[in-house]
C-alpha atoms as a PDB file:
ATOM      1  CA  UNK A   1     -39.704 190.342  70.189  1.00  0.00           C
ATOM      2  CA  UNK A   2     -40.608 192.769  67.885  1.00  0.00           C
ATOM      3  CA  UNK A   3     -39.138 195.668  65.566  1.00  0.00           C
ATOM      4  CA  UNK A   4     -38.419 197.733  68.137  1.00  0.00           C
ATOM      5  CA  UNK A   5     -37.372 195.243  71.019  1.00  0.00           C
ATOM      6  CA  UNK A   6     -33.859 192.523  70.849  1.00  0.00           C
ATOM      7  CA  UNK A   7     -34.521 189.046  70.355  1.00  0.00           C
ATOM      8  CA  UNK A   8     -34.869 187.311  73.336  1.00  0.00           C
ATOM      9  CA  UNK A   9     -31.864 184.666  74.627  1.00  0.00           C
ATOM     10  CA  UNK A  10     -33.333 181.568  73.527  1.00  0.00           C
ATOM     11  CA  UNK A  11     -36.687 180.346  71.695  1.00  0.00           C
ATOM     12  CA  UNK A  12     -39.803 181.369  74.008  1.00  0.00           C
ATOM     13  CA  UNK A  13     -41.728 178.108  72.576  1.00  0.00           C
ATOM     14  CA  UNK A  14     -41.252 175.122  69.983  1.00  0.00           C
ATOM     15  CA  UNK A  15     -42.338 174.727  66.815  1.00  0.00           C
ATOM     16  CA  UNK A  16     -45.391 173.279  66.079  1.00  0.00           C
ATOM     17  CA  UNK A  17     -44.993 171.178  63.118  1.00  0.00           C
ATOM     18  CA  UNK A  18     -48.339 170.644  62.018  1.00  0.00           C
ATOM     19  CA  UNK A  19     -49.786 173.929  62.628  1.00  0.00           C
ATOM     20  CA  UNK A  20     -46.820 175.375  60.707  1.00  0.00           C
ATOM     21  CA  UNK A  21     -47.465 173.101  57.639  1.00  0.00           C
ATOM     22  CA  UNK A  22     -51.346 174.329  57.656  1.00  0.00           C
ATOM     23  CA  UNK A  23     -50.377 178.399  58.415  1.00  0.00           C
ATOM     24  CA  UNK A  24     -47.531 177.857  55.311  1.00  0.00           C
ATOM     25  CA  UNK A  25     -50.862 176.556  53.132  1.00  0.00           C
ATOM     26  CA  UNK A  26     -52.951 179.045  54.333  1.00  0.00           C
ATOM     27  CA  UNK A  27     -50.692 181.639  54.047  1.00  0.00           C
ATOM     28  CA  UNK A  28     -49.709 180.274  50.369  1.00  0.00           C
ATOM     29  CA  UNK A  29     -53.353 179.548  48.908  1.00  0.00           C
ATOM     30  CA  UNK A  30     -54.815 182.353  50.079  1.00  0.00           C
ATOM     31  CA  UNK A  31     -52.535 184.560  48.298  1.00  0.00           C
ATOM     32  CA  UNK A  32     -52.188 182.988  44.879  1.00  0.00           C
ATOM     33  CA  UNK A  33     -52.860 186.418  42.922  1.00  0.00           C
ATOM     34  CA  UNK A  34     -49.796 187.668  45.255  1.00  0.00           C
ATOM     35  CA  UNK A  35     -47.707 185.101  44.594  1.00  0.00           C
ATOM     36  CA  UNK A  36     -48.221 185.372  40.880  1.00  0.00           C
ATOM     37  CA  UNK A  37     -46.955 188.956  41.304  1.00  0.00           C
ATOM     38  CA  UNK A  38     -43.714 188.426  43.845  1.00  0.00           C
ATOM     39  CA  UNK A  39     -43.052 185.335  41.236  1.00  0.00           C
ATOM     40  CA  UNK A  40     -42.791 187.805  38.376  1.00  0.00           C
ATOM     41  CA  UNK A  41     -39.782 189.307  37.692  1.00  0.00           C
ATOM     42  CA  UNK A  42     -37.758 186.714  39.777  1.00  0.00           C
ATOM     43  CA  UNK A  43     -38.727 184.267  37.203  1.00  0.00           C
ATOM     44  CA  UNK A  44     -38.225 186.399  34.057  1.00  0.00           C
ATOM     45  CA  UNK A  45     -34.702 186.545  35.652  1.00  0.00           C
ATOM     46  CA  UNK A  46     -34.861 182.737  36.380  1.00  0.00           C
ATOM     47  CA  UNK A  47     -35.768 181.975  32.391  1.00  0.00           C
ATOM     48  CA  UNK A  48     -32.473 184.777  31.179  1.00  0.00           C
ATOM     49  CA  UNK A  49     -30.057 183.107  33.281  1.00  0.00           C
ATOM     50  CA  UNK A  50     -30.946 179.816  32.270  1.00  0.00           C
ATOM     51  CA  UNK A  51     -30.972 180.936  28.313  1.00  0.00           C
ATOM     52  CA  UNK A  52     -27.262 182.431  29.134  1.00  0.00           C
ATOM     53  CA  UNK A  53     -26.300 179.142  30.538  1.00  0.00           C
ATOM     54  CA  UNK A  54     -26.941 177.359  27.228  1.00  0.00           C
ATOM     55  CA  UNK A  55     -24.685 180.157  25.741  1.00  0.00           C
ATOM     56  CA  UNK A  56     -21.892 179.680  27.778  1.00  0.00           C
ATOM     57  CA  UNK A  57     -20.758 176.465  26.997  1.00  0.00           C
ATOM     58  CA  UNK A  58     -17.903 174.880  28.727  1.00  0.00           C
ATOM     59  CA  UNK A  59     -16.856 177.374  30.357  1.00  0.00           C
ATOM     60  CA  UNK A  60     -16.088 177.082  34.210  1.00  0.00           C
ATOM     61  CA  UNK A  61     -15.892 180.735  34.655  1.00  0.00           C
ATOM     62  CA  UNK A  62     -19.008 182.210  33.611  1.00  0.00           C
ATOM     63  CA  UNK A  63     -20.839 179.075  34.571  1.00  0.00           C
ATOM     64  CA  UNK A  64     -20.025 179.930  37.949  1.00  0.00           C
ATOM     65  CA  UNK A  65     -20.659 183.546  37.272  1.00  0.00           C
ATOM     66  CA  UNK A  66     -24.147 182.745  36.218  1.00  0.00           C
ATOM     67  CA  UNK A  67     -24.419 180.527  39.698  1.00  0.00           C
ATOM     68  CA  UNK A  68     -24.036 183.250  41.723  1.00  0.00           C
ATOM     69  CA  UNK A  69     -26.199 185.700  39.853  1.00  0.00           C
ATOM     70  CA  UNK A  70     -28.914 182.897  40.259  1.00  0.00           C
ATOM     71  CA  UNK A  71     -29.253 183.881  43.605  1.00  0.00           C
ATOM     72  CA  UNK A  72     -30.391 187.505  42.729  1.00  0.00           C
ATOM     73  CA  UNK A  73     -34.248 185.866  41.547  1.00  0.00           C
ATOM     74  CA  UNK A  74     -34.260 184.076  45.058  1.00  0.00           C
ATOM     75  CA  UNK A  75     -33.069 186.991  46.824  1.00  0.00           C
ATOM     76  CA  UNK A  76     -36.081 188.893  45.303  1.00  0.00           C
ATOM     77  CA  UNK A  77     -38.712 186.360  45.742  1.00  0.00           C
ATOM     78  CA  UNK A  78     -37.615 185.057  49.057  1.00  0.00           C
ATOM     79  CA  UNK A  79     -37.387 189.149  50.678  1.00  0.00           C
ATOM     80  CA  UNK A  80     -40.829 189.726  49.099  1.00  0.00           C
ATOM     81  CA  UNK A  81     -42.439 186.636  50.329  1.00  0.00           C
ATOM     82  CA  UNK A  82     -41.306 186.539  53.703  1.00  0.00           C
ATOM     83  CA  UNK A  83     -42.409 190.002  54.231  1.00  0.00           C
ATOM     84  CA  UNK A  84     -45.621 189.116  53.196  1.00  0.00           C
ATOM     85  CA  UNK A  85     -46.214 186.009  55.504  1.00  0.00           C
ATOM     86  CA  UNK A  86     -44.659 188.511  58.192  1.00  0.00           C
ATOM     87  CA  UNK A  87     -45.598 192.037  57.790  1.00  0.00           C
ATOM     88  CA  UNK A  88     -49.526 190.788  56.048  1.00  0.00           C
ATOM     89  CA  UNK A  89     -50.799 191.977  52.846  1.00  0.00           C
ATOM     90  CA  UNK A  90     -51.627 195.390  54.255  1.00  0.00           C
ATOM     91  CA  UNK A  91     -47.814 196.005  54.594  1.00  0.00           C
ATOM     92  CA  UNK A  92     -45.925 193.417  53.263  1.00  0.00           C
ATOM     93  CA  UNK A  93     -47.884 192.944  49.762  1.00  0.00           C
ATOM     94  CA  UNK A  94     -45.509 192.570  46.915  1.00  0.00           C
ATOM     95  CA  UNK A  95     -44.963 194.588  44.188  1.00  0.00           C
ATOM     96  CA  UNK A  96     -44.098 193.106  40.299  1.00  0.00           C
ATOM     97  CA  UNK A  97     -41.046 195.266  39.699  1.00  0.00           C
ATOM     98  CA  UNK A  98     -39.625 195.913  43.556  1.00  0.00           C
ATOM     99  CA  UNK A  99     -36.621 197.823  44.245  1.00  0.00           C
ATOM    100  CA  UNK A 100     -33.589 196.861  45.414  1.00  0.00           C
ATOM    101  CA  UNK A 101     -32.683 197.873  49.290  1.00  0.00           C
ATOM    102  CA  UNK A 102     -30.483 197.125  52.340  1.00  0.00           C
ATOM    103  CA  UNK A 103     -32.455 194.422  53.246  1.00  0.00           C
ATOM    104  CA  UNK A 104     -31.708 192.469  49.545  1.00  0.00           C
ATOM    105  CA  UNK A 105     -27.943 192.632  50.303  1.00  0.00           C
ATOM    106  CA  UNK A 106     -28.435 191.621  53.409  1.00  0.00           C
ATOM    107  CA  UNK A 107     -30.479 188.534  52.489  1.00  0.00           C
ATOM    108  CA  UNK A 108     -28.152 187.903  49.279  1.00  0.00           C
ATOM    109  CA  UNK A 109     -25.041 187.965  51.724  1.00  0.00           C
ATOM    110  CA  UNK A 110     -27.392 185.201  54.095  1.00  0.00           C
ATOM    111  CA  UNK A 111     -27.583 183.182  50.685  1.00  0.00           C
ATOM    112  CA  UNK A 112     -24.169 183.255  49.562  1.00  0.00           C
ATOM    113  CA  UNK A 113     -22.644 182.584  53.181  1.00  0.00           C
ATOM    114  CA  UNK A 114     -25.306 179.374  54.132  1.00  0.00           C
ATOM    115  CA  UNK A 115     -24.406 178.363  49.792  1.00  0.00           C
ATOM    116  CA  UNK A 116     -20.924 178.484  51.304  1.00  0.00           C
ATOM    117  CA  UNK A 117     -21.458 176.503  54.399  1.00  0.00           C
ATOM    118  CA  UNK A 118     -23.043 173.838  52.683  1.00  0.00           C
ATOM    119  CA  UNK A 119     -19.861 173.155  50.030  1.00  0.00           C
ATOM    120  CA  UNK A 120     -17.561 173.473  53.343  1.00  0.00           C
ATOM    121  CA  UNK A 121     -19.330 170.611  55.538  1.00  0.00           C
ATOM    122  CA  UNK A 122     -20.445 168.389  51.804  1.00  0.00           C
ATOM    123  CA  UNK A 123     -16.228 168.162  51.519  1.00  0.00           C
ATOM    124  CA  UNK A 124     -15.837 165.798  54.586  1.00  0.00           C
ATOM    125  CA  UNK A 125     -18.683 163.788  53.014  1.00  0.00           C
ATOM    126  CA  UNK A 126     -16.857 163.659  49.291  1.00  0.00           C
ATOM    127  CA  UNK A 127     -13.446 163.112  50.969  1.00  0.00           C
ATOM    128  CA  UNK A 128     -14.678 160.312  52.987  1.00  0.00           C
ATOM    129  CA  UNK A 129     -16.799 158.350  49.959  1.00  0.00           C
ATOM    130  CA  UNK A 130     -13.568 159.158  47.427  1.00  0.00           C
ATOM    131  CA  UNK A 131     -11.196 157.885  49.712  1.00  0.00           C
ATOM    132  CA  UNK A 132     -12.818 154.803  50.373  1.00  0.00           C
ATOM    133  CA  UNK A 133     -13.275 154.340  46.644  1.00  0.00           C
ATOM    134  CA  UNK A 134      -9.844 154.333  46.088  1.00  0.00           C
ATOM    135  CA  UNK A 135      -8.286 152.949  49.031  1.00  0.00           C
ATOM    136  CA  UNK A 136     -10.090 149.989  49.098  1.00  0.00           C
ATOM    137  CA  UNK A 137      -9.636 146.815  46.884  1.00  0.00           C
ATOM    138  CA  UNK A 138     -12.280 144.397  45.497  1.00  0.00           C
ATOM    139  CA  UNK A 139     -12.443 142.067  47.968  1.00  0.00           C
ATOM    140  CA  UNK A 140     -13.999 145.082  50.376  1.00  0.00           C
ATOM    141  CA  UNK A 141     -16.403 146.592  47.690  1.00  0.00           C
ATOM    142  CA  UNK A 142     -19.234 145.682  49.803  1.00  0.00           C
ATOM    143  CA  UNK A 143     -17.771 146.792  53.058  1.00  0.00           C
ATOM    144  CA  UNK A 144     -17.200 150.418  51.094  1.00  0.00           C
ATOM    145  CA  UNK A 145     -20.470 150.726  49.893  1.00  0.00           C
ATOM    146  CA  UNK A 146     -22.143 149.795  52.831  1.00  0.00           C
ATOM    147  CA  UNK A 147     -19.741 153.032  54.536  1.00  0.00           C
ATOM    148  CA  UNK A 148     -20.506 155.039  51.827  1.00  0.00           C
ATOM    149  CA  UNK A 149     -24.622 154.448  52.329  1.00  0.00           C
ATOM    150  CA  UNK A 150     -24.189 155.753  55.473  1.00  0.00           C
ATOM    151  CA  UNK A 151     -21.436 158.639  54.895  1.00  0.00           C
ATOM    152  CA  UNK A 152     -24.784 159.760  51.985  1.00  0.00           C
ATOM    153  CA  UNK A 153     -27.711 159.517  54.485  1.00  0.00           C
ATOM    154  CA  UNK A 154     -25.483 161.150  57.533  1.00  0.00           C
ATOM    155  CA  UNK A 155     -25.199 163.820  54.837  1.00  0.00           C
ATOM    156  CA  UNK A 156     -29.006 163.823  53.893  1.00  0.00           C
ATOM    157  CA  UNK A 157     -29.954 164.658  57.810  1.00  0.00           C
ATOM    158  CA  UNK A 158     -26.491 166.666  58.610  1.00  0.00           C
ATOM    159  CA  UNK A 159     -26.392 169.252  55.918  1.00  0.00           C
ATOM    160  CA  UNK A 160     -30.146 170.576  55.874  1.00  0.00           C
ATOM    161  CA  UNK A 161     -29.832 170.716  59.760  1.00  0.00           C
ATOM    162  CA  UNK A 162     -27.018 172.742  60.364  1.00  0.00           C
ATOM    163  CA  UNK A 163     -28.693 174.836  57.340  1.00  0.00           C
ATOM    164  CA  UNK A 164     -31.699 175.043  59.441  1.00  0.00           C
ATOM    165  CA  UNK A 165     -30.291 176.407  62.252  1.00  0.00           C
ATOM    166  CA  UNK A 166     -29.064 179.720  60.897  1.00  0.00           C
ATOM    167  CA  UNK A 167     -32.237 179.796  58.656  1.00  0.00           C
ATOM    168  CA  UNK A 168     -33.831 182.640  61.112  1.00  0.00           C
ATOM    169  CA  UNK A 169     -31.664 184.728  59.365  1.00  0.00           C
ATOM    170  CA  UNK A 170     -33.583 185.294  56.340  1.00  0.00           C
ATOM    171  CA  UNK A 171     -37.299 186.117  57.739  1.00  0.00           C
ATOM    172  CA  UNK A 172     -34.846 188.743  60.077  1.00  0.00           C
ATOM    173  CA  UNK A 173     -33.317 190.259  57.219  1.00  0.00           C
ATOM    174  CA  UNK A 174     -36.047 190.696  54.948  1.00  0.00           C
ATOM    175  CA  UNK A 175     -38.084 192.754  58.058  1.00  0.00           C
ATOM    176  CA  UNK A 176     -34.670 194.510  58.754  1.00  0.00           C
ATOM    177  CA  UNK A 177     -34.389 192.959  61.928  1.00  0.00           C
ATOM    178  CA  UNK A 178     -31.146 193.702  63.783  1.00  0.00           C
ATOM    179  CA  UNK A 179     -30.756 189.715  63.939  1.00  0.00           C
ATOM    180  CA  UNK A 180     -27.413 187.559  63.432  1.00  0.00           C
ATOM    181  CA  UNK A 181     -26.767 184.031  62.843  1.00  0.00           C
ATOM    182  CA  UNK A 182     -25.992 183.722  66.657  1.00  0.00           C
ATOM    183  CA  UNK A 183     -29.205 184.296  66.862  1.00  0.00           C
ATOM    184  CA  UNK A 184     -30.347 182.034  64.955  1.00  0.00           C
ATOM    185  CA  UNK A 185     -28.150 179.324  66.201  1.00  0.00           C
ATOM    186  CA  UNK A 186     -29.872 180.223  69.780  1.00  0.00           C
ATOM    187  CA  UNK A 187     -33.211 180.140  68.858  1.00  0.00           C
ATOM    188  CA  UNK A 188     -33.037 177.463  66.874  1.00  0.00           C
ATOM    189  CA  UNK A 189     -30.956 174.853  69.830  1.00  0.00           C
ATOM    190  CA  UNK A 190     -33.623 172.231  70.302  1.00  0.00           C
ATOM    191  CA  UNK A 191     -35.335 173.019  67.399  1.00  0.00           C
ATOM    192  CA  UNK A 192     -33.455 171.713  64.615  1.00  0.00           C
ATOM    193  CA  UNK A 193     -34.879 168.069  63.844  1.00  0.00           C
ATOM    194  CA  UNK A 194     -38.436 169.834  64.455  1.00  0.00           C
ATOM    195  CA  UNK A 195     -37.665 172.428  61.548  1.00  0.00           C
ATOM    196  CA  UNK A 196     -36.544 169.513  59.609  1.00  0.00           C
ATOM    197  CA  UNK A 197     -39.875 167.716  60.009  1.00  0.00           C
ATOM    198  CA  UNK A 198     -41.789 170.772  59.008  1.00  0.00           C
ATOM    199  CA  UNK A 199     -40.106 171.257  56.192  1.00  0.00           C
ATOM    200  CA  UNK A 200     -40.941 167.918  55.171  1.00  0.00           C
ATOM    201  CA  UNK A 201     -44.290 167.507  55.541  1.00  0.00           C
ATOM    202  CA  UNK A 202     -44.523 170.808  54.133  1.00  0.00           C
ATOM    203  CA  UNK A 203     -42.602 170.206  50.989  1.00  0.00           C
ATOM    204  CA  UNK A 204     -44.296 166.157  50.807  1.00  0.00           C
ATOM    205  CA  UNK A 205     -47.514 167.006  49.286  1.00  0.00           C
ATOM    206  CA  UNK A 206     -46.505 168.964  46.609  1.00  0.00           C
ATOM    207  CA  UNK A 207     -43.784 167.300  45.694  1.00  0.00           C
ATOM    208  CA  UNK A 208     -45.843 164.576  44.946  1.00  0.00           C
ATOM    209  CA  UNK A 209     -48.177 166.628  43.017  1.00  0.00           C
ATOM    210  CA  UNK A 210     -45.013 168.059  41.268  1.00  0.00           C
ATOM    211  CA  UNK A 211     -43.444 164.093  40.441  1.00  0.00           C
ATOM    212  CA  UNK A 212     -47.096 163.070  39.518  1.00  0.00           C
ATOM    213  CA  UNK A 213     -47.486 166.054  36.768  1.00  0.00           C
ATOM    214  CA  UNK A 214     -44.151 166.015  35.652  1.00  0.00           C
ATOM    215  CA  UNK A 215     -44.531 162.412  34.979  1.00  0.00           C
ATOM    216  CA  UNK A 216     -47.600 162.790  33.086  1.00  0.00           C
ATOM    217  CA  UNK A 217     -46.266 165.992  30.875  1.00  0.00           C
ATOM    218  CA  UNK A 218     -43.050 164.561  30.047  1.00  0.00           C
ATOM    219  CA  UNK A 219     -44.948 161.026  29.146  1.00  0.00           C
ATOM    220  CA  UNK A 220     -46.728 163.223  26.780  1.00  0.00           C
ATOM    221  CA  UNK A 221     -44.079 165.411  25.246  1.00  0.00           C
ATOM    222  CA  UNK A 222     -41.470 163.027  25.337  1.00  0.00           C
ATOM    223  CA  UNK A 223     -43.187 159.837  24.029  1.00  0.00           C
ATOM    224  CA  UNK A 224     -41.502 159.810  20.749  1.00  0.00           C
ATOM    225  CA  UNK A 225     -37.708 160.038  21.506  1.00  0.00           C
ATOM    226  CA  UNK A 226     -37.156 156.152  21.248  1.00  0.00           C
ATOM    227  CA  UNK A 227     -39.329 155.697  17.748  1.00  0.00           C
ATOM    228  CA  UNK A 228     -37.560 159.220  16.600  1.00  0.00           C
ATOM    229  CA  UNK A 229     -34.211 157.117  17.755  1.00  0.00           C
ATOM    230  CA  UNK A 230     -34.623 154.172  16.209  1.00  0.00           C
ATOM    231  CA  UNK A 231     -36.696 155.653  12.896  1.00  0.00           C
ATOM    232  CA  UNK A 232     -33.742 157.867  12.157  1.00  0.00           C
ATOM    233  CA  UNK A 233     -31.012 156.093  13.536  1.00  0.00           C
ATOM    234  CA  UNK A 234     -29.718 158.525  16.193  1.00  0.00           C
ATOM    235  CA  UNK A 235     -28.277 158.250  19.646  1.00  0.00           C
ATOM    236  CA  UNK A 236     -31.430 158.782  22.547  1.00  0.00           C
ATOM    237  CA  UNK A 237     -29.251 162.339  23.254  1.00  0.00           C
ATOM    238  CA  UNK A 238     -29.814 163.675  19.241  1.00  0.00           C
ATOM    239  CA  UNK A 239     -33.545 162.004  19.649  1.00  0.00           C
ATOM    240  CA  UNK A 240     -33.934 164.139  22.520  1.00  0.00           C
ATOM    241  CA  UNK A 241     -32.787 167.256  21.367  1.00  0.00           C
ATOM    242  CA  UNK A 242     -35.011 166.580  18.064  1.00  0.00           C
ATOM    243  CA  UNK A 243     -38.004 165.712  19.708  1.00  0.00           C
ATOM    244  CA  UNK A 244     -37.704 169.258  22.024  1.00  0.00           C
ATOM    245  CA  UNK A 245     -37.360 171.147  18.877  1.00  0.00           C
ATOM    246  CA  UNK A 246     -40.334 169.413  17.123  1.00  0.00           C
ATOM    247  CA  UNK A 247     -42.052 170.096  20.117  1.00  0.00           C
ATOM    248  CA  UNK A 248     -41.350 173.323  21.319  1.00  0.00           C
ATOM    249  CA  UNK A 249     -44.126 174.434  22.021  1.00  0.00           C
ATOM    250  CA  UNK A 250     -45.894 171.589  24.386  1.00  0.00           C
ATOM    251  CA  UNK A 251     -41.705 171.743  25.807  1.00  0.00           C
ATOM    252  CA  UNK A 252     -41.839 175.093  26.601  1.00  0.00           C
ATOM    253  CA  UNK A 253     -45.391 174.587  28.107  1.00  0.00           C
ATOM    254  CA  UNK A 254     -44.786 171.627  30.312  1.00  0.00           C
ATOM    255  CA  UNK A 255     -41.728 173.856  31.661  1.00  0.00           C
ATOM    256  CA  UNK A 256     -43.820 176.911  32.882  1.00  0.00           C
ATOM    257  CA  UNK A 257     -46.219 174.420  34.368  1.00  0.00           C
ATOM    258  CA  UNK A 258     -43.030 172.500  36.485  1.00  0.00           C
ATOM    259  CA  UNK A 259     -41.716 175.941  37.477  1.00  0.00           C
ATOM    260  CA  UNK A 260     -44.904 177.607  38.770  1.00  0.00           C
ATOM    261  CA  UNK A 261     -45.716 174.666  40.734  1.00  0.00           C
ATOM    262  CA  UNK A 262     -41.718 174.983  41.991  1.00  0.00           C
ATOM    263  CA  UNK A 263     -42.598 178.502  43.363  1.00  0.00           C
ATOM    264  CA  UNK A 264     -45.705 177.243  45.200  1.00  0.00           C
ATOM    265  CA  UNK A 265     -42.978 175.184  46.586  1.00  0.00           C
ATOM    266  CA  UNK A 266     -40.624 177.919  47.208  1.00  0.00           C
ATOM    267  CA  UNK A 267     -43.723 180.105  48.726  1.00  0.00           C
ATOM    268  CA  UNK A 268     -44.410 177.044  51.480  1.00  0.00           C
ATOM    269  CA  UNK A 269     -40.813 176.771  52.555  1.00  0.00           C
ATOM    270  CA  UNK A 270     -40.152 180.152  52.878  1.00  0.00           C
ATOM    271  CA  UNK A 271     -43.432 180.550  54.760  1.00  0.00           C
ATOM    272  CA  UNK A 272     -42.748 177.989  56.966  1.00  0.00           C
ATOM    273  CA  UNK A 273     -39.294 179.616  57.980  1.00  0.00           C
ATOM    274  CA  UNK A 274     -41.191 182.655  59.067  1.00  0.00           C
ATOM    275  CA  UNK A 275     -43.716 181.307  60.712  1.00  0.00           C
ATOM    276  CA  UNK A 276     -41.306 178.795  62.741  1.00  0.00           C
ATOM    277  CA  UNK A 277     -38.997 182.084  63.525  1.00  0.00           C
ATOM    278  CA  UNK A 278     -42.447 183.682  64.538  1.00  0.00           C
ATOM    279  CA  UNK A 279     -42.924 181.084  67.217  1.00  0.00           C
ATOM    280  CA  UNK A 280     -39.737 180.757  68.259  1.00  0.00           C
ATOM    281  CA  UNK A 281     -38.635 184.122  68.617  1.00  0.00           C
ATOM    282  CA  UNK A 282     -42.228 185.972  69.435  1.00  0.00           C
ATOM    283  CA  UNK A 283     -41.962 188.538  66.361  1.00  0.00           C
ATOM    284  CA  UNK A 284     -44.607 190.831  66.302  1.00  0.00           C
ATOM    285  CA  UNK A 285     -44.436 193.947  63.783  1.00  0.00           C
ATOM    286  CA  UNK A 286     -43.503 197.507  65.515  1.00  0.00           C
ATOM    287  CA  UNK A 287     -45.633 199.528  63.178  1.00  0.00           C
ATOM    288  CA  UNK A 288     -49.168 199.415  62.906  1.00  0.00           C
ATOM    289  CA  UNK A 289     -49.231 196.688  59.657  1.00  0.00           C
ATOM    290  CA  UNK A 290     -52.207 194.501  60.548  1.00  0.00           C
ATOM    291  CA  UNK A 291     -51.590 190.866  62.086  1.00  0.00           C
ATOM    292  CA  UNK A 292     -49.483 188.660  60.249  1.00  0.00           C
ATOM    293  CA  UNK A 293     -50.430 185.454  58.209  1.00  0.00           C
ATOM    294  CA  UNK A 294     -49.767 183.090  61.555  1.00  0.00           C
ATOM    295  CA  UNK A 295     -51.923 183.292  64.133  1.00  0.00           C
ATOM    296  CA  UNK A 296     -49.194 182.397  67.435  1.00  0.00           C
ATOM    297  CA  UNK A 297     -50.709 179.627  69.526  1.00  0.00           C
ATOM    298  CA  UNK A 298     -51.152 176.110  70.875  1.00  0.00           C
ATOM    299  CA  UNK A 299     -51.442 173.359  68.360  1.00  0.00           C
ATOM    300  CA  UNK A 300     -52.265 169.436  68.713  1.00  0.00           C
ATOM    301  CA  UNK A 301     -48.386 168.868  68.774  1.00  0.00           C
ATOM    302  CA  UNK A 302     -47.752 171.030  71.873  1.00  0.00           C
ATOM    303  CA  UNK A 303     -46.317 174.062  70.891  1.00  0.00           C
ATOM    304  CA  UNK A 304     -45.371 174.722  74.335  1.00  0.00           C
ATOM    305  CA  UNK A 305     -43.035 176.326  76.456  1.00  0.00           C
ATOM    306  CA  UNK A 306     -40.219 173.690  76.391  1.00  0.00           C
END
């Protein structure tokens, strides 16, 4: 498959889990100075939004208002990233302050319709746990929770699955591939619990890096909220919202920190998208751009014709 060519009827190989994890690293950490620069004005936008959130109160309107512009830093980060990992730096290099094409609605319209599926097939889930809660009495408490457990972790391994399967989409779009979420449901049959495991293993690592540093930064910052709690006689939420403003500065720090290492984050799972939709589907680039950041081949978990 390539720029030029359809997609072909089902996925030409599977995806290799582990070799995907180490292209997504590769392909991350050997860009950093490019991911500083797609990360740019996506989180400039990230940092207004949230500011205007503080601003708006209680109010259910603009709060979802705000929601859905949210997905205009993602669209911008996710298009320029996956073009990268696709196209190479030689084409696909981002720029600080990109434009906004056919491909960005596209990709936005992916977002809002997969944002969509995910609050249609969570309402089974919610109907099922809150009419349990209610419909039960005392005496089968344990009974409902034990329902409910399993109602959360069918959700935990549902949701991201179905998600997964239409994920092809986004690579497509940002390449302006003529590429639908049929398509991605095709490519994808077989391959579903394999994304899921890439994703994983992808995300684990960092994740831990990320729990480890916020731990550490937040031990540091917010240390004093008890002793500022009990010394002045406040409630833990006043404490809190003293000891951020008597510590702006380290706050404000510890913040940036947490969110670049959430767009290394970001940067691996969208990497890993494209480079499972690379094996999958066979996508090579049309024009002359250079090879991309995945080199296609056999790995030590069989990527193999299935």
């Amino acid at each position: 498959m390539s720029q030029s060519s359809g997609p072909p009827p089902a996925a030409i190989q599977r995806v290799p889990v582990f070799q995907t994890m180490r292209e997504a690293y590769r392909a991350v950490f050997t860009s950093l100075p490019l991911l500083f620069k797609a990360a740019a004005l996506p989180f400039l936008l990230s940092l207004a939004i949230l500011g205007l959130s503080f601003m708006t109160g209680d109010s259910a309107f603009l709060s979802f208002v705000l929601t859905v512009v949210g997905f205009v830093p993602y669209t911008l980060f996710g298009v320029a990233w996956h073009r990268l990992t696709l196209l190479g730096p030689s084409q696909g290099a981002p720029v600080a302050f990109p434009a906004w094409h056919r491909r960005h609605w596209r990709f936005l319209g992916y977002v809002a319709t997969m944002t969509g599926l995910f609050y249609l097939l969570v309402l089974p889930f919610i109907a099922f746990g809150y009419g349990n809660l209610t419909a039960e009495g005392a005496a089968m408490v344990g009974t409902t929770m034990v329902f409910l457990a399993l109602a959360v972790l069918a959700a935990i391994v549902t949701l991201p699955y179905v998600l997964l399967r239409f994920s092809f989409v986004f690579p497509a779009a940002a390449v302006d591939e003529d590429y639908g979420l049929a398509n991605a449901w095709a490519h994808t049959r077989g391959q579903g619990f394999r994304l899921l495991a890439t994703l994983f293993v992808t995300a684990l690592p960092m994740l831990i890096v990320i729990g480890i540093t916020s731990s550490l930064l937040g031990s540091l910052v917010l240390s004093d909220v008890a002793a500022t709690a009990q010394g002045a006689d406040m409630s833990p939420e006043d404490a809190f919202r003293q000891v951020i403003a008597d510590n702006a500065g380290p706050f404000i720090l510890v913040q940036l920190v947490l969110a670049a290492l959430n767009y290394i984050v970001m940067a691996l799972m969208v990497s890993a998208i494209s480079i499972a939709f690379i094996f999958c589907t066979g996508w090579v680039p049309a024009i002359p751009a250079g090879p991309p950041m995945v080199r296609n081949g056999d790995d030590d978990d069989n990527g193999a014709n299935p």
